[in-house]
Protein backbone atom coordinates (compact mmCIF):
# COMPACT_ATOMS: atom_id res chain seq x y z
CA UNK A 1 -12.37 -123.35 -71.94
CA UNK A 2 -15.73 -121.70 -72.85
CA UNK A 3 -16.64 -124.38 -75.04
CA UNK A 4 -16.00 -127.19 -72.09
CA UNK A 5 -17.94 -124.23 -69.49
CA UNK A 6 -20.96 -124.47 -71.87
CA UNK A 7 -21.13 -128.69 -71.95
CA UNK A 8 -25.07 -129.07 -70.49
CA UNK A 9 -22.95 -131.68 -68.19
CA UNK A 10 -20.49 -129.05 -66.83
CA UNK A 11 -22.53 -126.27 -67.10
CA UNK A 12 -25.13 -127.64 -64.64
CA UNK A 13 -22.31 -129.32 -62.24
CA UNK A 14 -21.06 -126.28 -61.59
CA UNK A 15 -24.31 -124.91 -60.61
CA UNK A 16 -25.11 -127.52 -58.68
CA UNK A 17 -21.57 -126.92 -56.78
CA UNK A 18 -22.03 -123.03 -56.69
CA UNK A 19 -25.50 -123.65 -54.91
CA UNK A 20 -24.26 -125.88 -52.60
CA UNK A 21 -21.30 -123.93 -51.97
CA UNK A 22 -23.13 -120.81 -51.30
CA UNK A 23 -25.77 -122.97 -49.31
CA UNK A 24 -22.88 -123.72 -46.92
CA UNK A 25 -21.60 -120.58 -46.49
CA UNK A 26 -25.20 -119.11 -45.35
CA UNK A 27 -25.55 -121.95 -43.11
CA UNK A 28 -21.77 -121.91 -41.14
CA UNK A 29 -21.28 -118.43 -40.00
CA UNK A 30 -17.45 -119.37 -39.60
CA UNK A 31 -16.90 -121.19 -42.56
CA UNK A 32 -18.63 -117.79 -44.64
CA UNK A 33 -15.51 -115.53 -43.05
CA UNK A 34 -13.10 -118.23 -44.16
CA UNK A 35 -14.58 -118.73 -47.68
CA UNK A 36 -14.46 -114.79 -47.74
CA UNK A 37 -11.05 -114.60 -47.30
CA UNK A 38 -9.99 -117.49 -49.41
CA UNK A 39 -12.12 -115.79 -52.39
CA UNK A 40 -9.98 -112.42 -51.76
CA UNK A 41 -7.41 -114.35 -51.66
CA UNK A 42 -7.76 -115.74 -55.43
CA UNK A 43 -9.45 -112.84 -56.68
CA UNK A 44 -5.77 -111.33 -55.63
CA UNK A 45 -3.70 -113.63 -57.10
CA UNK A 46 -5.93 -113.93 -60.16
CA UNK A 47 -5.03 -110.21 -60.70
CA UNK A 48 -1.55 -110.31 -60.35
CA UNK A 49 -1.10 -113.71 -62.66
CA UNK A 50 -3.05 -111.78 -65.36
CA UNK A 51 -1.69 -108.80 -65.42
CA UNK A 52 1.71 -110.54 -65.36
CA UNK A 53 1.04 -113.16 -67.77
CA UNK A 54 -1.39 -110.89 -70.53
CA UNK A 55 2.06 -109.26 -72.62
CA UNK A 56 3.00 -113.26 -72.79
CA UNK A 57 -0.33 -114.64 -74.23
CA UNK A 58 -0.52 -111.54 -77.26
CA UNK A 59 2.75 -112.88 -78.10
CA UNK A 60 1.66 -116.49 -78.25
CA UNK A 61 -1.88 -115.18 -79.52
CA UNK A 62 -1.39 -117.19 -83.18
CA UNK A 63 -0.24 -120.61 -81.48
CA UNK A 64 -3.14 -120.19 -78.75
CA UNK A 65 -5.76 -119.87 -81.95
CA UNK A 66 -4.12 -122.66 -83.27
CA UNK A 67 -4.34 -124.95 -80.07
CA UNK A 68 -7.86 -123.61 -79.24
CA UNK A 69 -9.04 -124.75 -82.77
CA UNK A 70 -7.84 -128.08 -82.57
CA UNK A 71 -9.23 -128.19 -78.75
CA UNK A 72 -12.26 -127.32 -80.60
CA UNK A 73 -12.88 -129.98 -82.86
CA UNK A 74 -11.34 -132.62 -80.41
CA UNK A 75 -13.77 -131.44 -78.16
CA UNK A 76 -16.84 -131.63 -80.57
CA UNK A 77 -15.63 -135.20 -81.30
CA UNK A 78 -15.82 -136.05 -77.80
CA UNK A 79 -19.55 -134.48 -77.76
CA UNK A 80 -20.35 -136.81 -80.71
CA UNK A 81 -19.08 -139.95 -78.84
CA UNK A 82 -20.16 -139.19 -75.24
CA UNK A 83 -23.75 -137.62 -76.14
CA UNK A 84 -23.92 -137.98 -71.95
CA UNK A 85 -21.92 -134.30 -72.28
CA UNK A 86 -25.07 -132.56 -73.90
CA UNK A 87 -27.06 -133.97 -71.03
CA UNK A 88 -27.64 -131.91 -67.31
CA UNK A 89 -26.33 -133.30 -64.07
CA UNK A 90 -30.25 -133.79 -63.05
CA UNK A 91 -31.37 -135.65 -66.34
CA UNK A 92 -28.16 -138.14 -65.93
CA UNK A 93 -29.15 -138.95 -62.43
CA UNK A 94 -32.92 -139.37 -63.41
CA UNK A 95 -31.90 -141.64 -66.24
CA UNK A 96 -29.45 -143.90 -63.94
CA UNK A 97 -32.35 -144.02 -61.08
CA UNK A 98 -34.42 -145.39 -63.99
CA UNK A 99 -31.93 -147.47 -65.57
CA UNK A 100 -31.37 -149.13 -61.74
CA UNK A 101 -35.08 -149.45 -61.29
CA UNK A 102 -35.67 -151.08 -64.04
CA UNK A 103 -32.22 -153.63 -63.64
CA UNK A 104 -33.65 -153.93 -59.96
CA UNK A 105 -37.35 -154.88 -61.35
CA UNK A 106 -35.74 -157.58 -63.67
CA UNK A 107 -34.23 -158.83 -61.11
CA UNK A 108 -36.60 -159.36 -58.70
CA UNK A 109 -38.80 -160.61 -61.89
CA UNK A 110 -36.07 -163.13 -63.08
CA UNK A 111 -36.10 -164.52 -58.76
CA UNK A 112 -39.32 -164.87 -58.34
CA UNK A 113 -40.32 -167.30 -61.25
């Protein structure tokens, strides 16, 4: 889970969704109570789950390391073959504006003569 958290690509989508999530809770007065509660809510729940579940994951601790590694280097082989991972939400938007532009520009090139 780290691993995937630290992807340039998911690393800066989440950003981008934290911003605009806070964004909208300064902005809607009534929406920031609701948000409030729904984040006490988790946090709650989140609590209770881990508390409950923690004696269950150091018994499965070995088959966990096992799965993580393997996540691990299926993961790494996914960053080798989708480079567009390594790359921030704002950088793959700037390159398909360009890429469009361009396409566009052809087009118009290709219509006119």
């Amino acid at each position: 889970v780290k691993e995937v958290a630290n992807l340039s690509l998911v690393s800066s989508a989440c950003d981008v969704v934290s911003a605009a999530y806070a964004s909208t809770k300064e902005s809607h007065p009534y929406l920031k109570s609701v948000c409030a509660a729904a984040e006490k809510g988790v946090q709650s729940v989140t609590e209770a789950t881990a508390s409950c579940v923690q004696p269950v994951l150091a018994t499965l601790e070995p088959h966990v390391a096992a799965a993580s590694e393997y996540a691990s280097k299926g993961l790494d082989k996914l960053g080798e073959k989708l480079p567009l991972l390594q790359k921030p939400v704002e950088q793959i938007l700037s390159d398909t504006k360009e890429l469009v532009s361009s396409r566009v520009a052809e087009v118009k090139e290709a219509v006119s003569s």
